[in-house]
C-alpha atoms as a PDB file:
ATOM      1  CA  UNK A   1     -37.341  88.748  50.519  1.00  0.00           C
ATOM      2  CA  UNK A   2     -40.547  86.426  50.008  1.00  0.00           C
ATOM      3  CA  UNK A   3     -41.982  84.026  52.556  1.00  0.00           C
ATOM      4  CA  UNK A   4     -44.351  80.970  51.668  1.00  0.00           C
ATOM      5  CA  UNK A   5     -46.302  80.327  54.805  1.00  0.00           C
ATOM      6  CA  UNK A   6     -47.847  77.403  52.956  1.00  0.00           C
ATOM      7  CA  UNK A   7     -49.823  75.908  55.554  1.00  0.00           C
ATOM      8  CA  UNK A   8     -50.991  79.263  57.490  1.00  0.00           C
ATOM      9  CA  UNK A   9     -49.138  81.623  59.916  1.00  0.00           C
ATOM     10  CA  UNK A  10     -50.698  83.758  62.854  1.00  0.00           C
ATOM     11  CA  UNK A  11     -51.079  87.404  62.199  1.00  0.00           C
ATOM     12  CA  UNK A  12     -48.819  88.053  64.883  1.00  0.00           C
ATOM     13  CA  UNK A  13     -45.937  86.465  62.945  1.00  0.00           C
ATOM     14  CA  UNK A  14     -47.371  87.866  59.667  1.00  0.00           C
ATOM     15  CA  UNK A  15     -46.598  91.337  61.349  1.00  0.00           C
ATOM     16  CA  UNK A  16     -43.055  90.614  62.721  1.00  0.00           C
ATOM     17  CA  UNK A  17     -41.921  89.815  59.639  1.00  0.00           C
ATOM     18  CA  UNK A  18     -43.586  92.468  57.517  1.00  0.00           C
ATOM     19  CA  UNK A  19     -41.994  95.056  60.048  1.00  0.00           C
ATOM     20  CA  UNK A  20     -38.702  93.249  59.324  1.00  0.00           C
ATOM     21  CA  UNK A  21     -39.250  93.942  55.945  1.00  0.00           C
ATOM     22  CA  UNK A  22     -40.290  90.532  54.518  1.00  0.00           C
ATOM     23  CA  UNK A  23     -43.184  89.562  52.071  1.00  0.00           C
ATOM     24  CA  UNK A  24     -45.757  87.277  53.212  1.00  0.00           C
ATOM     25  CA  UNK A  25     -47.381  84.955  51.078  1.00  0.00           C
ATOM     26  CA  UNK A  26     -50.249  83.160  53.355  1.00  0.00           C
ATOM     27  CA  UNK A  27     -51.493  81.359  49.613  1.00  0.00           C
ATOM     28  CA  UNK A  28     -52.293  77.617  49.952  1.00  0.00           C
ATOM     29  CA  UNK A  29     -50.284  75.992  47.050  1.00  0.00           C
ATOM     30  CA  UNK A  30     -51.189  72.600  46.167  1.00  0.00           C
ATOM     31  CA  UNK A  31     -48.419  69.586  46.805  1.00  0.00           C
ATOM     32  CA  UNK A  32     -47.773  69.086  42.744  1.00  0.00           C
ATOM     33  CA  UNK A  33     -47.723  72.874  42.382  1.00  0.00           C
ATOM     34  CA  UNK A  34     -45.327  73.469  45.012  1.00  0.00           C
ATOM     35  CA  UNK A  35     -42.034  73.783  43.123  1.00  0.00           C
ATOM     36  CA  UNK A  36     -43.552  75.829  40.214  1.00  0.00           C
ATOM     37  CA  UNK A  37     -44.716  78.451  42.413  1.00  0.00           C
ATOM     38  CA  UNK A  38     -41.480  78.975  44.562  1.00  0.00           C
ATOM     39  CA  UNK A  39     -39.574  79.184  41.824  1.00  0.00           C
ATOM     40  CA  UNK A  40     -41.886  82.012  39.822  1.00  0.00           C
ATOM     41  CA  UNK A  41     -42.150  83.972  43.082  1.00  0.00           C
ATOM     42  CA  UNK A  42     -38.096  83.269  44.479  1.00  0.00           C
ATOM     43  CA  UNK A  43     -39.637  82.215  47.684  1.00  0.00           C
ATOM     44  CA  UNK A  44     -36.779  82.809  50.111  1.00  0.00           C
ATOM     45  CA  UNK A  45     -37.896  80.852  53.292  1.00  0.00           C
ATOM     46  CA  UNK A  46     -41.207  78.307  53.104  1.00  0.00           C
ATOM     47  CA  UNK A  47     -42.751  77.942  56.191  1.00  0.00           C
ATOM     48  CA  UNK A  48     -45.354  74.366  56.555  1.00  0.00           C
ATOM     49  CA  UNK A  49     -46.844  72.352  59.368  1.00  0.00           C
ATOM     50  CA  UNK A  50     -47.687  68.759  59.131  1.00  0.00           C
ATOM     51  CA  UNK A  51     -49.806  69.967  55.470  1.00  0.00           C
ATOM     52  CA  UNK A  52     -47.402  70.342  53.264  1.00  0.00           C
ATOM     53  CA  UNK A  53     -44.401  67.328  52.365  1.00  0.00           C
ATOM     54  CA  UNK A  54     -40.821  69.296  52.050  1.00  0.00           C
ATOM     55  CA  UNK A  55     -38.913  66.664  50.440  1.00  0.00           C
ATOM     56  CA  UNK A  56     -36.001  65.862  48.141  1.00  0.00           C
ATOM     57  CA  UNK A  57     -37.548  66.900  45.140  1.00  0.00           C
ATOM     58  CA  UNK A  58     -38.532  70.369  46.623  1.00  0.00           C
ATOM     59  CA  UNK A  59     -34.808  71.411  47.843  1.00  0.00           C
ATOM     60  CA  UNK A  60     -33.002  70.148  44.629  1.00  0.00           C
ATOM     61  CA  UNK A  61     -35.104  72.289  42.289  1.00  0.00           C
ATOM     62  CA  UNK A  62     -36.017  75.371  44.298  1.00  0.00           C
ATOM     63  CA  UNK A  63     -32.265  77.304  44.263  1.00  0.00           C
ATOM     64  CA  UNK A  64     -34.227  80.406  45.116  1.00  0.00           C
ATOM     65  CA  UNK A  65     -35.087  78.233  48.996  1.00  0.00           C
ATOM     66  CA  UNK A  66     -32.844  79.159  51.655  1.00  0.00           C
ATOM     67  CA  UNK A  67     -34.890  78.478  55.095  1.00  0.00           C
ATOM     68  CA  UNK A  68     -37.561  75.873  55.815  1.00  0.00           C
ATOM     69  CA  UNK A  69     -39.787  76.679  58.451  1.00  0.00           C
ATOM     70  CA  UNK A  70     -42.034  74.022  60.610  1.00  0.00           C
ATOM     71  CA  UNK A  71     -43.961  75.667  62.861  1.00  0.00           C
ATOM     72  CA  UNK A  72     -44.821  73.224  65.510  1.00  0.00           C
ATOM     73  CA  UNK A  73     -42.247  70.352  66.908  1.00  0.00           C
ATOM     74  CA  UNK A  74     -41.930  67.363  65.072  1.00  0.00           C
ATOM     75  CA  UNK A  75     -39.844  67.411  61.171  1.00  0.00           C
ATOM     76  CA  UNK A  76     -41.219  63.805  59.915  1.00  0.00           C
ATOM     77  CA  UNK A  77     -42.627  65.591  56.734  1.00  0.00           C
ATOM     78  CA  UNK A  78     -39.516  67.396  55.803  1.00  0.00           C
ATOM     79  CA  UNK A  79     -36.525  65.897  54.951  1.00  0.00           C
ATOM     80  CA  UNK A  80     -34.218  67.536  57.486  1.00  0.00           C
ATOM     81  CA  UNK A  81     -30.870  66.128  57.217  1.00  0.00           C
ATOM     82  CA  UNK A  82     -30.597  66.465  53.135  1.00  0.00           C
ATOM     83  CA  UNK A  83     -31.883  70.148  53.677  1.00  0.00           C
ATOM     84  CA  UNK A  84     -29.183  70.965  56.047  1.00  0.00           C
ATOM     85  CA  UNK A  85     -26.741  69.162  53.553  1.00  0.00           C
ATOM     86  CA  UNK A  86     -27.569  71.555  51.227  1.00  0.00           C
ATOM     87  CA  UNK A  87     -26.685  74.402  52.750  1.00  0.00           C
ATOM     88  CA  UNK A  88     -30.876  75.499  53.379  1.00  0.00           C
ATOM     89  CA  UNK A  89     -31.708  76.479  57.309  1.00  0.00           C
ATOM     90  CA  UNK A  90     -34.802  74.327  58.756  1.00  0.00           C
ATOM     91  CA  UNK A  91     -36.619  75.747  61.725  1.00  0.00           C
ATOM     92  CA  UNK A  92     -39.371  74.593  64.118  1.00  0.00           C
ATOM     93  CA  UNK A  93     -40.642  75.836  67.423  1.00  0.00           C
ATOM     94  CA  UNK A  94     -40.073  73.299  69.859  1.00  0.00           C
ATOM     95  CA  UNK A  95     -41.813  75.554  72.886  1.00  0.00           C
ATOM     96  CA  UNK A  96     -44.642  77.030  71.507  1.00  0.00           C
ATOM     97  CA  UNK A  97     -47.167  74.780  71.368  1.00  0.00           C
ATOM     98  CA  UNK A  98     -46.053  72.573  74.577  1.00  0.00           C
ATOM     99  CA  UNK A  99     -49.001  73.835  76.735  1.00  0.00           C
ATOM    100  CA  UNK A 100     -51.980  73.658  74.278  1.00  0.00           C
ATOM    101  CA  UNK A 101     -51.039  69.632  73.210  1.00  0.00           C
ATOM    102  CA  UNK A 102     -50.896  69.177  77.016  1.00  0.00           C
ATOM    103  CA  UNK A 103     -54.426  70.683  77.927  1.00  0.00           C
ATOM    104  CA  UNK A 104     -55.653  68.289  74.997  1.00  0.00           C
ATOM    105  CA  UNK A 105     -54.400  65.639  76.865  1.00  0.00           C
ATOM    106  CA  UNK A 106     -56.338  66.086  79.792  1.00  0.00           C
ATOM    107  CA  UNK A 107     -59.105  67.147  77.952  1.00  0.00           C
ATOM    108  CA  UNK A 108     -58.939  63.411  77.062  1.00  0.00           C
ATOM    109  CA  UNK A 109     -58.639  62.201  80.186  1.00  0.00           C
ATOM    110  CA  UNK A 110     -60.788  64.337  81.603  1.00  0.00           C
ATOM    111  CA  UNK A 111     -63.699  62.799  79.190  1.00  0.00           C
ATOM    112  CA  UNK A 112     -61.843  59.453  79.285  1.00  0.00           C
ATOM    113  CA  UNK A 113     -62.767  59.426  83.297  1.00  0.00           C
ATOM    114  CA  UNK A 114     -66.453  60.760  82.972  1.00  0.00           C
ATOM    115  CA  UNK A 115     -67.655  58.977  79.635  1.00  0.00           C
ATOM    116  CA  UNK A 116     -68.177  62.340  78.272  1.00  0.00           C
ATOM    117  CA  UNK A 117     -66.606  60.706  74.354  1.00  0.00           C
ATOM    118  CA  UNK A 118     -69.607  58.573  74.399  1.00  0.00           C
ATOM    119  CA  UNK A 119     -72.347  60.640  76.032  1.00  0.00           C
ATOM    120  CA  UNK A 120     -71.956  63.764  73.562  1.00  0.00           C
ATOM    121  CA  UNK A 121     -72.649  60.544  70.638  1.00  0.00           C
ATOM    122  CA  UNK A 122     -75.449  59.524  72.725  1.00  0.00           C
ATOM    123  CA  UNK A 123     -77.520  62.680  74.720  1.00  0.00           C
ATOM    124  CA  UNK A 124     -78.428  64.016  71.018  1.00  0.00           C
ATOM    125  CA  UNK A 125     -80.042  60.569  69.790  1.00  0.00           C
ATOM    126  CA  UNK A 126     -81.005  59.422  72.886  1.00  0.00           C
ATOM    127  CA  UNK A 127     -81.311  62.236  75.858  1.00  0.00           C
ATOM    128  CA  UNK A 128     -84.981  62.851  75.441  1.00  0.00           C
ATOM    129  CA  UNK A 129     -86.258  59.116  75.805  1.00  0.00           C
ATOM    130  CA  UNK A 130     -83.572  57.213  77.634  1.00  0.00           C
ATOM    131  CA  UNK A 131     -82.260  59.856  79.959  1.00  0.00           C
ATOM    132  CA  UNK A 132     -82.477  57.675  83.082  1.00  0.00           C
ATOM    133  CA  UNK A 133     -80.640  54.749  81.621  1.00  0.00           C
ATOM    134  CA  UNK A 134     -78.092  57.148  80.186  1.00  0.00           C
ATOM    135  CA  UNK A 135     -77.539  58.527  83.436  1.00  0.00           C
ATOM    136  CA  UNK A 136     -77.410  54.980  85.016  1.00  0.00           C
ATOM    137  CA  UNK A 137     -74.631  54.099  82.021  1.00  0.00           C
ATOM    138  CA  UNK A 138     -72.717  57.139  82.758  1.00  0.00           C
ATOM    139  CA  UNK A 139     -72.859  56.872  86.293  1.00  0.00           C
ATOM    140  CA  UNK A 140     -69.698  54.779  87.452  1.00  0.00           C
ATOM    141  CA  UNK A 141     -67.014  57.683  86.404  1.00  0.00           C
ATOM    142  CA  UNK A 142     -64.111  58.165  88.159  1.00  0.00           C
ATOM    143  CA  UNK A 143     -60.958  61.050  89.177  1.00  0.00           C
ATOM    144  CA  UNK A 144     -58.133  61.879  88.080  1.00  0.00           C
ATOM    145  CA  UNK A 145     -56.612  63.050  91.450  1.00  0.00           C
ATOM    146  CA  UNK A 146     -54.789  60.023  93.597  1.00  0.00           C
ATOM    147  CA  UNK A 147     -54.343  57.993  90.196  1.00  0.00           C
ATOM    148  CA  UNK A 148     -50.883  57.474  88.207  1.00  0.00           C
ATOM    149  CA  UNK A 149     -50.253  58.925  85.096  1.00  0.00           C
ATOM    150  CA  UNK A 150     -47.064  57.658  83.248  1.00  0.00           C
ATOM    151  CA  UNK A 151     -45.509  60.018  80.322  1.00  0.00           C
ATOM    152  CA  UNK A 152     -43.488  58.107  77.612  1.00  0.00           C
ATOM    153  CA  UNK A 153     -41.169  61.076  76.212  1.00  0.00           C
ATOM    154  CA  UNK A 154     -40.239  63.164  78.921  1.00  0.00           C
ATOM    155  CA  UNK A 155     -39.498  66.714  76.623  1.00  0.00           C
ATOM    156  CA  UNK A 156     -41.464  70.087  76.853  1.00  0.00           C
ATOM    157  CA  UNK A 157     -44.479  68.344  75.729  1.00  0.00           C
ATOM    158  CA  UNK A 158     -44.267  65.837  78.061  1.00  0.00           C
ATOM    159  CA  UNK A 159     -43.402  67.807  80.791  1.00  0.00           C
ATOM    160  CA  UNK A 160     -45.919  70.481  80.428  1.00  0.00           C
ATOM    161  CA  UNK A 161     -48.385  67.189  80.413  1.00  0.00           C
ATOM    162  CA  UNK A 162     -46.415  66.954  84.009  1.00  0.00           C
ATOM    163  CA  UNK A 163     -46.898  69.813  85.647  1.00  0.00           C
ATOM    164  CA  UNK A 164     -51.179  69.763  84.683  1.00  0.00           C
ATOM    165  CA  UNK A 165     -51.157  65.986  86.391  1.00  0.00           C
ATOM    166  CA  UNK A 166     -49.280  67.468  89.468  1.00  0.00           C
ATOM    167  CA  UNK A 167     -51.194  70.364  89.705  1.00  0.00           C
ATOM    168  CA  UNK A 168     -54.583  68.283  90.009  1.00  0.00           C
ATOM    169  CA  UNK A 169     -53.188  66.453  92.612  1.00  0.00           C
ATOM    170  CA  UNK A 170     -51.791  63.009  90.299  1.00  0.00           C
ATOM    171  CA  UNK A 171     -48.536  61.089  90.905  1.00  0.00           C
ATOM    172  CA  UNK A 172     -46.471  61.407  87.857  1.00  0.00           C
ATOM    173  CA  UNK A 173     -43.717  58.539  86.733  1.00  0.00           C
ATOM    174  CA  UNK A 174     -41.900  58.897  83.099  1.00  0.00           C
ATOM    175  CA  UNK A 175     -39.804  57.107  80.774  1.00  0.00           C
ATOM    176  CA  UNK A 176     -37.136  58.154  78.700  1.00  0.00           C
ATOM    177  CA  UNK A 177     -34.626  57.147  77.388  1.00  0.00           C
ATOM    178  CA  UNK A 178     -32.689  60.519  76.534  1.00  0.00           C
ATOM    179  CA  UNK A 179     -33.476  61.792  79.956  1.00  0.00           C
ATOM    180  CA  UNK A 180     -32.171  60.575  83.108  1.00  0.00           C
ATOM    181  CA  UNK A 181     -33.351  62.587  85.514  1.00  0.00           C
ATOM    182  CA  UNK A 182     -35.593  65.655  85.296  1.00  0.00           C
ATOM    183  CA  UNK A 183     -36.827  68.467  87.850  1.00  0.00           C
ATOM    184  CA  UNK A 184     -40.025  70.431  87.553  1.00  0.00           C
ATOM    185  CA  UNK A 185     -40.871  73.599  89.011  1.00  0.00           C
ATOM    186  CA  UNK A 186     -44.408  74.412  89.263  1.00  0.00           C
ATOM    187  CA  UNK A 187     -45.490  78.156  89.568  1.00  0.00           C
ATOM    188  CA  UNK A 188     -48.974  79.357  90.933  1.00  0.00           C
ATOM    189  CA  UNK A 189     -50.557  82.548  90.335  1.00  0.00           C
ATOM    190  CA  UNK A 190     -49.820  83.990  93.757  1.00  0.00           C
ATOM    191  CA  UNK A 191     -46.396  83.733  92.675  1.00  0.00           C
ATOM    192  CA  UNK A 192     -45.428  80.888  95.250  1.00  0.00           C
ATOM    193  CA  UNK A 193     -43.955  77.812  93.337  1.00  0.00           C
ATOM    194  CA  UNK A 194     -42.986  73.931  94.252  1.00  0.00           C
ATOM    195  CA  UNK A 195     -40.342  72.109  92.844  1.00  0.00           C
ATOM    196  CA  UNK A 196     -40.573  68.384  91.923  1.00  0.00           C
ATOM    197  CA  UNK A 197     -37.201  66.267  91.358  1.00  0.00           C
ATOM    198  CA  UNK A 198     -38.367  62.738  88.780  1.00  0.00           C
ATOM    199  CA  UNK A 199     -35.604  59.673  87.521  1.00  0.00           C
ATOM    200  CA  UNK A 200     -36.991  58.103  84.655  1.00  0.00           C
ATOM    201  CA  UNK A 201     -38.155  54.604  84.734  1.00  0.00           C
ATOM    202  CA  UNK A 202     -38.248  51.375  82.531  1.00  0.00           C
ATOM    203  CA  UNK A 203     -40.979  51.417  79.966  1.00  0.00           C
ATOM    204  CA  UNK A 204     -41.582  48.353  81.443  1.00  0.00           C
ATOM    205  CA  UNK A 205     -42.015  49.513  85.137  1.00  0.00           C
ATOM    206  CA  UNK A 206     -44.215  52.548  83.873  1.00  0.00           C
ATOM    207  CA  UNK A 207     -46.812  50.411  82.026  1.00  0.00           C
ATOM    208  CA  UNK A 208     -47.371  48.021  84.576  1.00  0.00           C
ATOM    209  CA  UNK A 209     -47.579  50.901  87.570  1.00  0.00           C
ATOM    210  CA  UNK A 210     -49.593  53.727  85.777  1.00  0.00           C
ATOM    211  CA  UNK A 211     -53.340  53.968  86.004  1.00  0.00           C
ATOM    212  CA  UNK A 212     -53.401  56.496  82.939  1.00  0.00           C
ATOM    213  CA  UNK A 213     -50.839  56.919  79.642  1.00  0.00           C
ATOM    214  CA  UNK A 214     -49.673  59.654  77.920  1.00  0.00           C
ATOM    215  CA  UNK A 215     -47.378  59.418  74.966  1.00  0.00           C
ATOM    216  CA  UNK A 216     -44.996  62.596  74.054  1.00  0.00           C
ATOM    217  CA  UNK A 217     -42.197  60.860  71.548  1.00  0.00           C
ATOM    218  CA  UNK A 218     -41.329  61.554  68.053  1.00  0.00           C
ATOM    219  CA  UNK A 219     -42.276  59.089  65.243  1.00  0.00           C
ATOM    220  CA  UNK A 220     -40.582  55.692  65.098  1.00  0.00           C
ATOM    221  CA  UNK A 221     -39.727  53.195  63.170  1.00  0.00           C
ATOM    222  CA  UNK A 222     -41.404  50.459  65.612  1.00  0.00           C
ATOM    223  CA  UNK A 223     -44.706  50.746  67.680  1.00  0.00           C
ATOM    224  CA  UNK A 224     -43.983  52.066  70.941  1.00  0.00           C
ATOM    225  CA  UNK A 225     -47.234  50.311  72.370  1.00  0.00           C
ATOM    226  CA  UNK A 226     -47.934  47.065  70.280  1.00  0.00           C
ATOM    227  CA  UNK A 227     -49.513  44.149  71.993  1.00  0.00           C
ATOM    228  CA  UNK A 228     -47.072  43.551  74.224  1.00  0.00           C
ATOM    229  CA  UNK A 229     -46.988  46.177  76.255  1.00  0.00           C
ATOM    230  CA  UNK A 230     -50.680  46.358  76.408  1.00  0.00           C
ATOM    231  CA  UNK A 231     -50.610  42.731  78.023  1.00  0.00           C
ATOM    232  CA  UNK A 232     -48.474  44.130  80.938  1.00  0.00           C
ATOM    233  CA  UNK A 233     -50.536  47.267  81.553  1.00  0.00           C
ATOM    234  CA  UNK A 234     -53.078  47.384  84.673  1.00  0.00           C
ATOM    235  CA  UNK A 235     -56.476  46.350  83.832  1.00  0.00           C
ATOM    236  CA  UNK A 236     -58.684  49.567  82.870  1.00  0.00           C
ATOM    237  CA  UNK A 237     -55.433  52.051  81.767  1.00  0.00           C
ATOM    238  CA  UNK A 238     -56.652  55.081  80.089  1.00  0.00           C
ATOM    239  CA  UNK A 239     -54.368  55.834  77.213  1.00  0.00           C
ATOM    240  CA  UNK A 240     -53.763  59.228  75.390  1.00  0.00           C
ATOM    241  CA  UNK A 241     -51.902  59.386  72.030  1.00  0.00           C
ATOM    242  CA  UNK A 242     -51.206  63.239  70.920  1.00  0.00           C
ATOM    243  CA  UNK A 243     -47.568  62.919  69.542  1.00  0.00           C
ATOM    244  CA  UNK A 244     -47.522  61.185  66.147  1.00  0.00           C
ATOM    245  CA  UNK A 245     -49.514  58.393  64.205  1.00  0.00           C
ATOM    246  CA  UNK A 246     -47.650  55.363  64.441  1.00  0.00           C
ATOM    247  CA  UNK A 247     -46.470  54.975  67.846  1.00  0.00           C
ATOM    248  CA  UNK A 248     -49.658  52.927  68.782  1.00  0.00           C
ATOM    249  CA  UNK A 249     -50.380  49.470  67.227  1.00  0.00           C
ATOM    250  CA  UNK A 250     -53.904  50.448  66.765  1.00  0.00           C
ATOM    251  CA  UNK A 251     -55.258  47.160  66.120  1.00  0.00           C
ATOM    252  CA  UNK A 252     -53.806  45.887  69.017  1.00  0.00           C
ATOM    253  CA  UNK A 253     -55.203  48.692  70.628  1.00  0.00           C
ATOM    254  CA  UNK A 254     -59.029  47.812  69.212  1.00  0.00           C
ATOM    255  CA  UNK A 255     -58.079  44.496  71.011  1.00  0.00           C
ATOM    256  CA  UNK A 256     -57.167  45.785  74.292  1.00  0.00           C
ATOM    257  CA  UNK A 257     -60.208  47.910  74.367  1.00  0.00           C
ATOM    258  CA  UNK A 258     -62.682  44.954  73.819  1.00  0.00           C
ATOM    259  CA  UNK A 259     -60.684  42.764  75.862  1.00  0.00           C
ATOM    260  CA  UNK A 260     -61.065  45.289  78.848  1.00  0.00           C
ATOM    261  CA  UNK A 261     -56.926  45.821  79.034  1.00  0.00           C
ATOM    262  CA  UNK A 262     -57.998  49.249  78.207  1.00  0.00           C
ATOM    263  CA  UNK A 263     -60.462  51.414  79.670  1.00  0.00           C
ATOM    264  CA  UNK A 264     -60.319  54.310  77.460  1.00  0.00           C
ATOM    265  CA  UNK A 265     -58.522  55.897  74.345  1.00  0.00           C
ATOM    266  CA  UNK A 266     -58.155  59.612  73.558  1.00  0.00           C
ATOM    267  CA  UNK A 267     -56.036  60.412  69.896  1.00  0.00           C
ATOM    268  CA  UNK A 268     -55.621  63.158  68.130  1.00  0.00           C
ATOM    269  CA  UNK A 269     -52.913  61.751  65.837  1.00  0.00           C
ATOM    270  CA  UNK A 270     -53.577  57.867  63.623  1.00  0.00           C
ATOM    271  CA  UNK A 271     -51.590  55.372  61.611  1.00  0.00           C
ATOM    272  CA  UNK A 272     -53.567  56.083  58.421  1.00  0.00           C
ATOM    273  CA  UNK A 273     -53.938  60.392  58.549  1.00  0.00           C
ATOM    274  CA  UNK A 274     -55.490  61.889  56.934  1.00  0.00           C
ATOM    275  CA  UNK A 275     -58.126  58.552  56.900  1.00  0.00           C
ATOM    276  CA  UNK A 276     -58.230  57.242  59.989  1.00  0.00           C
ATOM    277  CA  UNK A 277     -59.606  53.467  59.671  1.00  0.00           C
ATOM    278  CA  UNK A 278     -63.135  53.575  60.297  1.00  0.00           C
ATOM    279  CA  UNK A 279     -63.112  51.286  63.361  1.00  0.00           C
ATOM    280  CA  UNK A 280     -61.008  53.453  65.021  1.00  0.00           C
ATOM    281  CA  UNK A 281     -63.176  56.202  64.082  1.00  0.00           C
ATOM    282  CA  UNK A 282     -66.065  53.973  65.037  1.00  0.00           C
ATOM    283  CA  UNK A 283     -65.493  52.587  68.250  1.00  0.00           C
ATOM    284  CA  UNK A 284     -67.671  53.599  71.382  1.00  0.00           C
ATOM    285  CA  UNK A 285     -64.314  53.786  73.791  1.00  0.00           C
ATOM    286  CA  UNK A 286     -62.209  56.133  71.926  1.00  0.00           C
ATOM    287  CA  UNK A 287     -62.084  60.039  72.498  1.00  0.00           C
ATOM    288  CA  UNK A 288     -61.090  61.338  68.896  1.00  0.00           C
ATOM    289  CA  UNK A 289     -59.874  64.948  67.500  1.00  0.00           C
ATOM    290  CA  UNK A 290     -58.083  65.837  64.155  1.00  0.00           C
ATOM    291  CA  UNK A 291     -54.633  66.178  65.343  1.00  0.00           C
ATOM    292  CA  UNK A 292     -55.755  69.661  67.457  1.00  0.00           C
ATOM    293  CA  UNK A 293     -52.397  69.786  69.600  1.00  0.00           C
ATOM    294  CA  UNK A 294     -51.205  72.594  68.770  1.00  0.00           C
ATOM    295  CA  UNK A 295     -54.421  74.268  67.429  1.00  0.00           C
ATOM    296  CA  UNK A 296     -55.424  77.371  69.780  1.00  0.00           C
ATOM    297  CA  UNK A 297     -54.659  81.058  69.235  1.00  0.00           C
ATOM    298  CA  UNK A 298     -52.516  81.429  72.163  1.00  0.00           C
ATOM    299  CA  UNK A 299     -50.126  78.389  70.521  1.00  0.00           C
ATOM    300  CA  UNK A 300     -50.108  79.692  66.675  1.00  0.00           C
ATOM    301  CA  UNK A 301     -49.498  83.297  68.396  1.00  0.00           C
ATOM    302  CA  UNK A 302     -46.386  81.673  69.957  1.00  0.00           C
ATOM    303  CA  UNK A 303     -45.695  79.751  66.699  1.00  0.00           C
ATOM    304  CA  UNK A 304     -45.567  82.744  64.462  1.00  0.00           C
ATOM    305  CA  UNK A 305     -43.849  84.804  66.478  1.00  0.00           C
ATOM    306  CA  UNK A 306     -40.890  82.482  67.342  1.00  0.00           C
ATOM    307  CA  UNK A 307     -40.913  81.321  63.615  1.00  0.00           C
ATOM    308  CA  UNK A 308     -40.662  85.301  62.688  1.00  0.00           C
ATOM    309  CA  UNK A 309     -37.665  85.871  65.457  1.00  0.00           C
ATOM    310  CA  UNK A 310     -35.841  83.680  64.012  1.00  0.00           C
ATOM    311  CA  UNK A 311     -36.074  83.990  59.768  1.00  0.00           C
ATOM    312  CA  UNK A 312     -34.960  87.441  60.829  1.00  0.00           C
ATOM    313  CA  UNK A 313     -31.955  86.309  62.775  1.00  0.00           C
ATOM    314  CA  UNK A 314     -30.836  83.807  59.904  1.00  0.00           C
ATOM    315  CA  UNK A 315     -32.334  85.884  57.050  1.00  0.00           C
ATOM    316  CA  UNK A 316     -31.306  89.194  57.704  1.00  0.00           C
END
C-alpha cells in the first residue's frame, strides 16, 4: 500500500511505516499535478501539512484515496467533513507539536521584552558606529516574571504555552469558550510536580487584565482581535499570534502599534500567507517567523511517528 507524504515526513515515521509494510513516497507533487499522480501511483493514504490544499476536487477523483493525513493540528486546508462523507479517514496529530509552537511563543516574548526583533535589524548596519546609542535605545527592556499573560484558546497548545509562563514565574488567565475550567500539572526534572486549578474568563476580562497575549484558536470566520478589542487592552500589551492567519485584524493591529496600544507583536502565521503585506513585514515593532510552530526535529519526530501509528491502525 502507497503513501504520498506530499509535504515531507520525518524519517522516524518514514521507518514505522516501511516496517509496517507500506511504501513511502516523500516526492513533492505540484497542486495541479496532484490528482494525476495519485491516481497513476494508487496512492492509498496522502499525508500534507499546511502545503498542500486537499479539497473537493482531490477526493471525488482519486477512488484509489482512502486516508488523509495532516500532520500538525489545524484541517483549514482540507476539506474534512466532505472527506469523512465519503467514506476516506482524515488524521492529524493534535499533541505532537504542542511544545515546539509554545517555546516559539516565548521566544517572541522573550525578544518582544528585550527589543531583540529590532536589534538583530539594527547591530549588523549599525553596531560598529552607533553602539552607544543602540545600547541607550535598547536599554529600557523589561521581564517576563510578575507580568500577566492571557491565552485565548485554552487546548494543548495553549496549555503547553501555560505551563512555560508558570514555570518562569508569570500569572496565567485564559479564555475559552469550550473550556470551563482547566487544571495543570507541572512536572520538574527532580520528579517533584505542582498542580495549578484555572476557570476561564471573558475575552473581555482577559484583554483588559493581561500584560502579554497569546492566541491558540483555530481559524475563524471573524477576527478574534479587530479594533475593538485592541481599544480595551492595557497600554503597552505584547501580543503573540502562532495559531492561524486571520484571527488578528492586522491593520488594526499596525494601528495599535503606532498608536502605542501595543507594545510589541511576535507572528508566525498572516492574513495574506504565503505574502505577508509588506508593512507587516516592514514594521520596526513586530517579531516575524514563517509559520515555524511546529518546525523542530523533536516535533516532526512526534508528527511522523503518531501519523505512522495510526495509518497502520486504520490501514492495516
Amino acid at each position: 500500500m502507497k503513501i504520498l507524504a506530499n509535504d515531507g515526513i520525518s524519517q522516524t515515521g518514514i521507518n514505522e511505516l516501511e516496517a509496517a509494510g507500506f511504501e513511502i513516497s516523500t516526492t513533492t507533487v505540484a497542486q495541479e499535478q496532484l490528482k494525476e499522480f495519485i491516481n497513476e501511483n494508487q496512492i492509498a493514504g496522502l499525508l500534507v501539512r499546511s502545503a498542500t490544499q486537499v479539497r473537493k476536487d482531490i477526493i471525488d477523483n482519486c477512488p484509489s484515496l482512502k486516508l488523509i493525513g495532516r500532520g500538525g493540528v489545524g484541517m483549514d486546508n482540507i476539506d474534512v467533513a466532505y472527506a469523512k462523507e465519503k467514506g476516506l479517514h482524515v488524521i492529524n496529530t493534535p499533541a505532537a507539536s504542542s511544545e515546539s509552537v509554545a517555546e516559539l511563543v516565548f521566544a517572541h516574548l522573550f525578544g518582544g521584552v528585550r527589543f531583540l526583533y529590532d536589534a538583530n535589524r539594527n547591530m549588523p548596519l549599525e553596531g560598529d558606529s552607533k553602539f552607544k546609542q543602540l545600547k541607550k535605545s535598547y536599554a529600557g527592556g523589561s521581564e517576563l516574571r510578575g507580568k500577566t499573560l492571557g491565552v485565548i484558546g485554552f487546548g494543548r497548545i495553549g496549555q503547553a504555552t501555560a505551563k512555560i509562563a508558570l514555570g518562569i514565574g508569570m500569572k496565567v488567565i485564559y479564555s475559552d469558550p469550550f473550556i470551563e475550567k482547566a487544571s495543570i500539572e507541572l512536572p520538574f526534572f527532580d520528579g517533584q510536580k505542582v498542580s495549578f486549578d484555572f476557570v476561564s474568563k471573558s475575552k473581555s476580562e482577559l484583554l483588559q487584565n493581561a500584560d502579554f497575549i497569546s492566541l491558540h484558536v483555530p481559524a475563524q470566520k471573524e477576527y478574534v482581535i479587530g479594533k475593538d478589542e485592541f481599544s480595551i487592552m492595557k497600554n503597552g500589551v505584547g501580543l503573540v499570534n502562532a495559531a492561524r492567519g486571520g484571527v488578528i485584524d492586522e491593520v488594526a493591529l499596525v494601528d495599535a502599534l503606532e498608536e502605542g496600544k501595543v507594545s510589541f507583536a511576535g507572528l508566525d502565521v498572516f492574513e495574506s500567507e504565503p505574502k505577508p503585506e509588506i508593512k507587516i513585514l516592514m514594521h520596526p515593532q513586530i517579531s516575524l517567523t514563517p509559520h515555524i510552530g511546529a518546525a523542530t526535529g523533536e516535533a516532526q519526530d512526534r508528527i511522523g511517528s503518531e501519523l505512522a501509528s495510526q495509518i497502520i491502525s486504520l490501514l492495516k
